[in-house]
C-alpha atoms as a PDB file:
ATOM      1  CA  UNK A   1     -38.287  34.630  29.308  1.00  0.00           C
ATOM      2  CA  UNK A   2     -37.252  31.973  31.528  1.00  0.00           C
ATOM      3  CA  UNK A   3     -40.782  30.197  31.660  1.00  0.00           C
ATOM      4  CA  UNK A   4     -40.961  30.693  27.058  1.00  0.00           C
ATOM      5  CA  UNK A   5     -37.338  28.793  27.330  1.00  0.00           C
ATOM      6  CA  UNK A   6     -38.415  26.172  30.060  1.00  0.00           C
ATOM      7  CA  UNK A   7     -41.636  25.543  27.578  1.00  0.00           C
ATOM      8  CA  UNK A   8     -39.391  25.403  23.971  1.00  0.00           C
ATOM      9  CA  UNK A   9     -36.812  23.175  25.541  1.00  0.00           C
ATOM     10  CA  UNK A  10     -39.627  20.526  27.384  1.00  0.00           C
ATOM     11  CA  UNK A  11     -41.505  20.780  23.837  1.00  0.00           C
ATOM     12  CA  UNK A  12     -38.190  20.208  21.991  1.00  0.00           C
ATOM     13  CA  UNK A  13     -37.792  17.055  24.266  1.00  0.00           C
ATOM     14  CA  UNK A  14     -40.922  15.600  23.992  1.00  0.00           C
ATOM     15  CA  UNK A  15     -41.678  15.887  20.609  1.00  0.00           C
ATOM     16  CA  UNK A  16     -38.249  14.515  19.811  1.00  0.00           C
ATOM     17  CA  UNK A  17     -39.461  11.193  21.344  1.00  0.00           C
ATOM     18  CA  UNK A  18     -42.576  11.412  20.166  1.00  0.00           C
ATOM     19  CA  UNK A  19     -40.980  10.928  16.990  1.00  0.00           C
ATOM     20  CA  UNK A  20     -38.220   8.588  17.952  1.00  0.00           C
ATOM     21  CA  UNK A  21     -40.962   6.390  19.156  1.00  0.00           C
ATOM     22  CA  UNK A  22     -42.870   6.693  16.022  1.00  0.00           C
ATOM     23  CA  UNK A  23     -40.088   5.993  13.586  1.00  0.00           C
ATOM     24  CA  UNK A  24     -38.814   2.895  16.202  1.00  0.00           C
ATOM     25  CA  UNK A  25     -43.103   1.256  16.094  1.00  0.00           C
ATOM     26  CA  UNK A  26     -43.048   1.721  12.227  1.00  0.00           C
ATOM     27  CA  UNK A  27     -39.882   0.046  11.293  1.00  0.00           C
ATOM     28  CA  UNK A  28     -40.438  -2.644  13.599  1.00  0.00           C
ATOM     29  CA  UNK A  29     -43.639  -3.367  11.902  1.00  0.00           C
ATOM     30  CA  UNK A  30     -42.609  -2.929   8.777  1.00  0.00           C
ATOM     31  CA  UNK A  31     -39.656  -5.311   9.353  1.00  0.00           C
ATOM     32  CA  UNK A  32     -41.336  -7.622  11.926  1.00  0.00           C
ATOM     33  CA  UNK A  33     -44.723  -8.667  10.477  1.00  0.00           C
ATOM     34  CA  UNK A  34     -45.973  -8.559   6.774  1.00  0.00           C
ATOM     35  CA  UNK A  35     -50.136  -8.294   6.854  1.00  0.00           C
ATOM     36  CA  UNK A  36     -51.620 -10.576   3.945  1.00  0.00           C
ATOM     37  CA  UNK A  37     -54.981 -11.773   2.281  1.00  0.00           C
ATOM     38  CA  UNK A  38     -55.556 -15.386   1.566  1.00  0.00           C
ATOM     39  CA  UNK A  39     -55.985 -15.512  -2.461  1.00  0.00           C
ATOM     40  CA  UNK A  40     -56.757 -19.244  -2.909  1.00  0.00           C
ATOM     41  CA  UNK A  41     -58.527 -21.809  -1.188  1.00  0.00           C
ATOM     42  CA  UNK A  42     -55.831 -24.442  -0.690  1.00  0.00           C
ATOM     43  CA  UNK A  43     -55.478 -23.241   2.822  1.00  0.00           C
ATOM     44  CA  UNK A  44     -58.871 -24.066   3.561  1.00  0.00           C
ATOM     45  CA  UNK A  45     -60.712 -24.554   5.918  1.00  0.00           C
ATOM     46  CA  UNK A  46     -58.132 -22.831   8.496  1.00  0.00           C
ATOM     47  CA  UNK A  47     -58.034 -19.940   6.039  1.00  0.00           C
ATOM     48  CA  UNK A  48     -60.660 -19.138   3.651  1.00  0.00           C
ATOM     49  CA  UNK A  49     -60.602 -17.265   0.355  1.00  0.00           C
ATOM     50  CA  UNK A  50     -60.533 -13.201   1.418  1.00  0.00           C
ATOM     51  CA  UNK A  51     -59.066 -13.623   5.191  1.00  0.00           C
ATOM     52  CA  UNK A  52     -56.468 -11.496   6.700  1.00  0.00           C
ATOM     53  CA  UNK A  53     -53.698 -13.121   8.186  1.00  0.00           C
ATOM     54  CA  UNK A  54     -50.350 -11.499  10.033  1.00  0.00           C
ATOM     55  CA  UNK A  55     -47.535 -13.276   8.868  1.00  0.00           C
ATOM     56  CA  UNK A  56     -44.422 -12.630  11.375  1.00  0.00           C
ATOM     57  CA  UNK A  57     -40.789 -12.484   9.545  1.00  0.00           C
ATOM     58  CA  UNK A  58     -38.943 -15.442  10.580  1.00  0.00           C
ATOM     59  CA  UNK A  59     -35.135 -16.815   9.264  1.00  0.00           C
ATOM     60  CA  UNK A  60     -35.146 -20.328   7.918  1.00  0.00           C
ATOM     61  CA  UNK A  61     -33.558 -21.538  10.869  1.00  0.00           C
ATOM     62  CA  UNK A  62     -36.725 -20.406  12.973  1.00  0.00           C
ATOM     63  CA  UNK A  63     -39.442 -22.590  11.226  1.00  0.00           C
ATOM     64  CA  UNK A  64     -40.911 -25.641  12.481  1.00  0.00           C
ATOM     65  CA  UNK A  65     -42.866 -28.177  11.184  1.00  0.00           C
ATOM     66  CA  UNK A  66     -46.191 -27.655  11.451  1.00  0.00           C
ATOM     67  CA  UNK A  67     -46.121 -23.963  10.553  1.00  0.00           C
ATOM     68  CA  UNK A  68     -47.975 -22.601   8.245  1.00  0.00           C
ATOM     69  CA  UNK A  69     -45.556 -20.290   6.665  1.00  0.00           C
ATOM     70  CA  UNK A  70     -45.811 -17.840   3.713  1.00  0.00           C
ATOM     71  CA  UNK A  71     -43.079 -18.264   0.953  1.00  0.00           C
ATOM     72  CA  UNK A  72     -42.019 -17.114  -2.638  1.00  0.00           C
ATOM     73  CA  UNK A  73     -40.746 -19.356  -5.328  1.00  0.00           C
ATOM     74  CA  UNK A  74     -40.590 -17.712  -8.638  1.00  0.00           C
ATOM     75  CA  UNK A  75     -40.256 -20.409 -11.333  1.00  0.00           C
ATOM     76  CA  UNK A  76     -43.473 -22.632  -9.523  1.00  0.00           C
ATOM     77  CA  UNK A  77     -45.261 -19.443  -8.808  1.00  0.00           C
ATOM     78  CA  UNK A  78     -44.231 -16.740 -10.525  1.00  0.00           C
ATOM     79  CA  UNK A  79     -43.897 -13.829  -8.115  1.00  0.00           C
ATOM     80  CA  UNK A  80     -46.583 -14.939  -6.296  1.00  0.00           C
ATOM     81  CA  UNK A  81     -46.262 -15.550  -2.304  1.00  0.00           C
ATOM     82  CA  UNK A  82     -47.619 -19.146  -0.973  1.00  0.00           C
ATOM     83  CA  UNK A  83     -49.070 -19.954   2.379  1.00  0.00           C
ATOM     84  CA  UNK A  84     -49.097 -23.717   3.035  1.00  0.00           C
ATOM     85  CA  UNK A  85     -48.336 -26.029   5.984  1.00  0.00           C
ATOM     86  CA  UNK A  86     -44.655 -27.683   6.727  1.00  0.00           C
ATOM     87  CA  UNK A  87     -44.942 -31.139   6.615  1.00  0.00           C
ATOM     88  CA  UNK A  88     -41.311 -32.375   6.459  1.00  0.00           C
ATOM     89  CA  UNK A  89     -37.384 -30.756   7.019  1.00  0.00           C
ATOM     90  CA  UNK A  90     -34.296 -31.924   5.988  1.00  0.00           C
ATOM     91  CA  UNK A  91     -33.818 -35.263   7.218  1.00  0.00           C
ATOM     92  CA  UNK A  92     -37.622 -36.136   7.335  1.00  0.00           C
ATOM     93  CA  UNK A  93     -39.168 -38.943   5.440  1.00  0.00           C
ATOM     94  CA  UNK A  94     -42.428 -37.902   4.320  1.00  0.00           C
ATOM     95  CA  UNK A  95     -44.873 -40.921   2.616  1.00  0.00           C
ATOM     96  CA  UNK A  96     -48.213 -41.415   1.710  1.00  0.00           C
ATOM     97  CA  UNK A  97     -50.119 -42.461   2.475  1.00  0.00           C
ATOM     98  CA  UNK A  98     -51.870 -45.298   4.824  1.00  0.00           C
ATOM     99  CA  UNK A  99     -56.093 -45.921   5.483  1.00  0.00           C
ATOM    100  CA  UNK A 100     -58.037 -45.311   2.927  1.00  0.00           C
ATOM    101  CA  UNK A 101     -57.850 -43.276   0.236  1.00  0.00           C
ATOM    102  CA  UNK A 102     -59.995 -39.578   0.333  1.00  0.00           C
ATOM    103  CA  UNK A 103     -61.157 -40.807   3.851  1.00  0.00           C
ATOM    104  CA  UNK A 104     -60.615 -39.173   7.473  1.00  0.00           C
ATOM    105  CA  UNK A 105     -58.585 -42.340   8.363  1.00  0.00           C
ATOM    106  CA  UNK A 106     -55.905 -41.913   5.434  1.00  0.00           C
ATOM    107  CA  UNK A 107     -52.897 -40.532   7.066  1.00  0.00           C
ATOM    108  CA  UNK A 108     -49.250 -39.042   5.930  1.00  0.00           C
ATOM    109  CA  UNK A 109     -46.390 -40.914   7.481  1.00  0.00           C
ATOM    110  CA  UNK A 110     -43.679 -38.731   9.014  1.00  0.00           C
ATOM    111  CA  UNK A 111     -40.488 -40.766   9.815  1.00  0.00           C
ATOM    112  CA  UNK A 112     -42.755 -43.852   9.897  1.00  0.00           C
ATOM    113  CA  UNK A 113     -45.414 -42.255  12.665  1.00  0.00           C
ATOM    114  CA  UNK A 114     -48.765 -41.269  11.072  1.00  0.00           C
ATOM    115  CA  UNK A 115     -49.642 -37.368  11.464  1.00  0.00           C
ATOM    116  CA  UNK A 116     -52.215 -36.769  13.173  1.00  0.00           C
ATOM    117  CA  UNK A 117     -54.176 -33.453  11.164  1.00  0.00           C
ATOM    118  CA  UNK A 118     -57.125 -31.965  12.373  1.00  0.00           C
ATOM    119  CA  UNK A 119     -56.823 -28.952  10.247  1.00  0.00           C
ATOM    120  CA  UNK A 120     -57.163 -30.583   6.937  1.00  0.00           C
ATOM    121  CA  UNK A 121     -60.245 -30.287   4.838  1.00  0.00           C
ATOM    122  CA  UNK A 122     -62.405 -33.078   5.308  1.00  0.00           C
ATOM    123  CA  UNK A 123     -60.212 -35.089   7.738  1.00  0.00           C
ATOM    124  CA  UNK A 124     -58.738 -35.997   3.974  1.00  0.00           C
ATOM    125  CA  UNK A 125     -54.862 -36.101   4.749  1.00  0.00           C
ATOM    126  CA  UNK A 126     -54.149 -36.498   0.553  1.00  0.00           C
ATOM    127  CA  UNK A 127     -57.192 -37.766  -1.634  1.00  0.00           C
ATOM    128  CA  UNK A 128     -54.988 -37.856  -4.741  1.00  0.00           C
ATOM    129  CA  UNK A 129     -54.580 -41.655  -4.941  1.00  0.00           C
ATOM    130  CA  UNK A 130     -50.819 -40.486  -6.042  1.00  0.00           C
ATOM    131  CA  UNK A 131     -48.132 -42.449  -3.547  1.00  0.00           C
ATOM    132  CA  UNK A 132     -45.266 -40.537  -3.354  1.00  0.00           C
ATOM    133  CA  UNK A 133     -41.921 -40.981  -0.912  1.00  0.00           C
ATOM    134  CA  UNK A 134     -39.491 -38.199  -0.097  1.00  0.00           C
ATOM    135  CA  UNK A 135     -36.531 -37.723   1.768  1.00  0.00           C
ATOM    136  CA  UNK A 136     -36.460 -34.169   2.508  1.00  0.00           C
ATOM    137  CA  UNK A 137     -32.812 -32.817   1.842  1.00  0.00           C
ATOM    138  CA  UNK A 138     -31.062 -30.627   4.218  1.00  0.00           C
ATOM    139  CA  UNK A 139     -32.194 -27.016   4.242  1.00  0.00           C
ATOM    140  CA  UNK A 140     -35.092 -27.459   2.416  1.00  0.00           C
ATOM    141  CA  UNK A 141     -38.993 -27.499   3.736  1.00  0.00           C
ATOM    142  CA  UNK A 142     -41.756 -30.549   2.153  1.00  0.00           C
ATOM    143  CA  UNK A 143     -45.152 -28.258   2.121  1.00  0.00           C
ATOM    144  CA  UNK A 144     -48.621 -28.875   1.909  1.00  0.00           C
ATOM    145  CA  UNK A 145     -52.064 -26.917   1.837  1.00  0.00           C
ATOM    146  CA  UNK A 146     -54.610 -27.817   4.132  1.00  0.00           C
ATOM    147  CA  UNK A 147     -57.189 -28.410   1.754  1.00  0.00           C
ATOM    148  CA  UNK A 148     -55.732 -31.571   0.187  1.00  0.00           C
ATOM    149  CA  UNK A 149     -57.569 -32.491  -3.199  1.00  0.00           C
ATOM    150  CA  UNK A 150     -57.167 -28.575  -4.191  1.00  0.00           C
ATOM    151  CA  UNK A 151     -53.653 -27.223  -3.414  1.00  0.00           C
ATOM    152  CA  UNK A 152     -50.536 -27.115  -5.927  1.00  0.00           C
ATOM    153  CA  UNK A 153     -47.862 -27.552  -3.123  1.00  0.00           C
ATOM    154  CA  UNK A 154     -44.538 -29.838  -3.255  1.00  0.00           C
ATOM    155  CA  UNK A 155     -47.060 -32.901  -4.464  1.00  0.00           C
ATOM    156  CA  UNK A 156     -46.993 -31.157  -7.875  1.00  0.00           C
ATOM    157  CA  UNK A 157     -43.323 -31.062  -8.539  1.00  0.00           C
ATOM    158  CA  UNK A 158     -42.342 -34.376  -7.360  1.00  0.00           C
ATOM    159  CA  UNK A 159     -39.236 -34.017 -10.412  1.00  0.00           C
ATOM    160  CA  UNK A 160     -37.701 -30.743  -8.469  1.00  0.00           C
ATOM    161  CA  UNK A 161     -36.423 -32.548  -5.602  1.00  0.00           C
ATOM    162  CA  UNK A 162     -38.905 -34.366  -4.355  1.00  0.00           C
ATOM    163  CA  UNK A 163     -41.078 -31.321  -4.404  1.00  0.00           C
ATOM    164  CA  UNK A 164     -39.483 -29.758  -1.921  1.00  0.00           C
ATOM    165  CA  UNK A 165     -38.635 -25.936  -1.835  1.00  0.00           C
ATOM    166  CA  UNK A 166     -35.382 -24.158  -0.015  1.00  0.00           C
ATOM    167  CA  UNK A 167     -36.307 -22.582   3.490  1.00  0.00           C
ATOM    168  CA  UNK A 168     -34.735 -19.519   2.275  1.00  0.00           C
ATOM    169  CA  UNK A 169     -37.150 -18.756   0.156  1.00  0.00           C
ATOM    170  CA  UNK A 170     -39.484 -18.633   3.375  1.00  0.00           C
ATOM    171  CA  UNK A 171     -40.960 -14.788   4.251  1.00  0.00           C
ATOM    172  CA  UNK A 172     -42.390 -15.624   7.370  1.00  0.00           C
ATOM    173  CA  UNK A 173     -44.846 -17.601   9.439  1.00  0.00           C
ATOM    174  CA  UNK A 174     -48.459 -16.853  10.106  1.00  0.00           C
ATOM    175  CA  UNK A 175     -48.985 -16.060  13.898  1.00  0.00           C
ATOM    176  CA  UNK A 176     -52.088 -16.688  15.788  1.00  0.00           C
ATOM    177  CA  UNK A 177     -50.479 -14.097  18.415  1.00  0.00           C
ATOM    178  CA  UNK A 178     -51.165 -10.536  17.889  1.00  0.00           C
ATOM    179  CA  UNK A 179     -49.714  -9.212  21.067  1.00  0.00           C
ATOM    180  CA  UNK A 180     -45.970  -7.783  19.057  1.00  0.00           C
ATOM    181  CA  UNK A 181     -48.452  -6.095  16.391  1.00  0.00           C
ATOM    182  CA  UNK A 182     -50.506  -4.681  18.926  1.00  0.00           C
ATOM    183  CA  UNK A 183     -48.122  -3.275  21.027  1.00  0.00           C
ATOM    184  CA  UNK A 184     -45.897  -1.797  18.531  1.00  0.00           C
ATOM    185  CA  UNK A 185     -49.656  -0.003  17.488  1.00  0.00           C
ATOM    186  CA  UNK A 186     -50.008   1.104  20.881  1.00  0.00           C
ATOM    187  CA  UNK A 187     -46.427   2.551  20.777  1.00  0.00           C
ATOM    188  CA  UNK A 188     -46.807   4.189  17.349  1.00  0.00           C
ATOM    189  CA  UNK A 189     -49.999   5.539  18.911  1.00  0.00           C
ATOM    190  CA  UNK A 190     -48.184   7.221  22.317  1.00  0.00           C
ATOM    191  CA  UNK A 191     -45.025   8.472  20.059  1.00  0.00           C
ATOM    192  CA  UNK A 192     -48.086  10.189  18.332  1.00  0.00           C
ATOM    193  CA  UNK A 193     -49.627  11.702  21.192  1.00  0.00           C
ATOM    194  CA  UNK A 194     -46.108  12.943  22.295  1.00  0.00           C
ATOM    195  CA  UNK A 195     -46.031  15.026  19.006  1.00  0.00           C
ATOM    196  CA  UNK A 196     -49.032  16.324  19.610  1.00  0.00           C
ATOM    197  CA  UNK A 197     -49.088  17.701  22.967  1.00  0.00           C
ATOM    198  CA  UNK A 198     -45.216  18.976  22.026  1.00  0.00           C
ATOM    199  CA  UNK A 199     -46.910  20.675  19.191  1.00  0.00           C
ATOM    200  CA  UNK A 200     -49.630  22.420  21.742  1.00  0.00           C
ATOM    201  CA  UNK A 201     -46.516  23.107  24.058  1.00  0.00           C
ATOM    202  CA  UNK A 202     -44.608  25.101  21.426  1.00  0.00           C
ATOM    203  CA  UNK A 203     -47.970  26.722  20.212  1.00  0.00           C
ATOM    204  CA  UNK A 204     -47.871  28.131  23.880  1.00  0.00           C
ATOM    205  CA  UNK A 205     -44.263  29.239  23.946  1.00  0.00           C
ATOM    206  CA  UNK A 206     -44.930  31.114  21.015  1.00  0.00           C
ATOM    207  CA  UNK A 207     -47.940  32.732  22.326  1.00  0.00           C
ATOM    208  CA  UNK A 208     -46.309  33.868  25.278  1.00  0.00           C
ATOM    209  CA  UNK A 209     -43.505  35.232  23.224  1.00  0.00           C
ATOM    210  CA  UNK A 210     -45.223  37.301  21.183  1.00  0.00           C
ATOM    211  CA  UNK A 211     -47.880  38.613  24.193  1.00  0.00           C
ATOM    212  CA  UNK A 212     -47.440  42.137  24.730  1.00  0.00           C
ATOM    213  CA  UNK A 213     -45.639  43.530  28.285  1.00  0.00           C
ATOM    214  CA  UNK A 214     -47.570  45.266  30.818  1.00  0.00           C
ATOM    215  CA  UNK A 215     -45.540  47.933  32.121  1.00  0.00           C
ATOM    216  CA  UNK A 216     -47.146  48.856  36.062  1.00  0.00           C
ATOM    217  CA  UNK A 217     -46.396  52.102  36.929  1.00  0.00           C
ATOM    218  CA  UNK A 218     -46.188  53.280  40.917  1.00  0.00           C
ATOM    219  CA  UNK A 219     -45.811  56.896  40.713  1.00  0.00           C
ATOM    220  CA  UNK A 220     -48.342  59.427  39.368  1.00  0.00           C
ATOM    221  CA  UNK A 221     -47.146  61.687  36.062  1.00  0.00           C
ATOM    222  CA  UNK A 222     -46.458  64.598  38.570  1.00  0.00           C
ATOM    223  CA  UNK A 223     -44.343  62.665  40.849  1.00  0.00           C
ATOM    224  CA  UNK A 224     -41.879  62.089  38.588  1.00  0.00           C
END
């Protein structure tokens, strides 16, 4: 009985953090990283119609400019989620444009410094031909697509504060690192293989249990 106890108790143990670990991998996924597919093409060409992207939950007080974060504003988009590119924060001046117009040498001014923007579409920073000049309020994010002449982003509701949307309403930012999702996969997978082998170890406990006892006799019938 001593080696059917020694086998519950171990599988007891181990399948508890099998589970533990489980349960710990799938709510930090679930609350860590949001998995998305690009719908539109004003994102192009660093993400295409049909792409996957992992999108890792950030606060507002996390973004940065440059990120391309995905956000939700219900009265421009109904309940739609956006990914597009931050251009300006609060405090930033954000103009355009300089060079010429729907070339690779037309550039957005930042603060007065030109942005320098390999990842649009075309080298074409704007292409619209429609100056505009904000001055991003506090706690609020000035967003573009990467695909310039076919994005709706803060450009088409220059009335709502300069086009600008609160950082709040930001979900999270795409990440071009997968190592968090990856090892919270690997983690899910050992909880996993905890649970199984603690499943085999009771399996074997019971087994034992319910195996029938020998009994060894020493003495002949007529000895006793």
């Amino acid at each position: 009985m001593d080696e059917i106890r020694r086998v519950t108790v171990v599988a007891w143990v181990v399948g508890m953090l099998g589970v533990a670990l489980m349960v710990t991998a799938l709510v930090s996924l679930r609350d860590g990283y949001k998995l998305v597919t690009v719908q539109g093409e004003s994102m192009r060409p660093t993400y295409d119609v049909g792409d996957p992207v992992v999108v890792e939950r950030v606060g507002a007080d996390e973004v940065r400019r440059g990120d391309v974060v995905l956000y939700g504003v219900p009265d421009r988009y109904r309940d739609d989620y956006v990914l597009q590119r931050v251009i300006g924060m609060g405090g930033d001046r954000v103009v355009c444009c300089v060079g010429a117009t729907g070339t690779a040498k037309e550039r957005i001014l930042r603060d007065g410094a030109p942005l320098v923007e390999p990842y649009v579409d075309g080298g074409v920073a704007d292409g619209l031909g429609r100056p505009y000049d904000v001055r991003v309020p506090e706690g609020r994010l000035f967003l573009l697509g990467d695909h310039r002449l076919n994005s709706r982003d803060s450009r088409a509701f220059p009335d709502d504060q300069g086009g600008t949307v609160p950082a709040e309403a930001v979900v999270g930012r795409v990440t071009g690192s997968y190592t968090g999702p990856v090892l919270l996969a690997l983690l899910l997978l050992f909880g996993l293989v905890l649970l199984a082998g603690a499943v085999l170890l009771a399996i074997r406990a019971r087994s034992v249990r319910r195996r029938p006892a020998v009994l060894v006799q020493f003495w002949p019938d007529h000895f006793r």
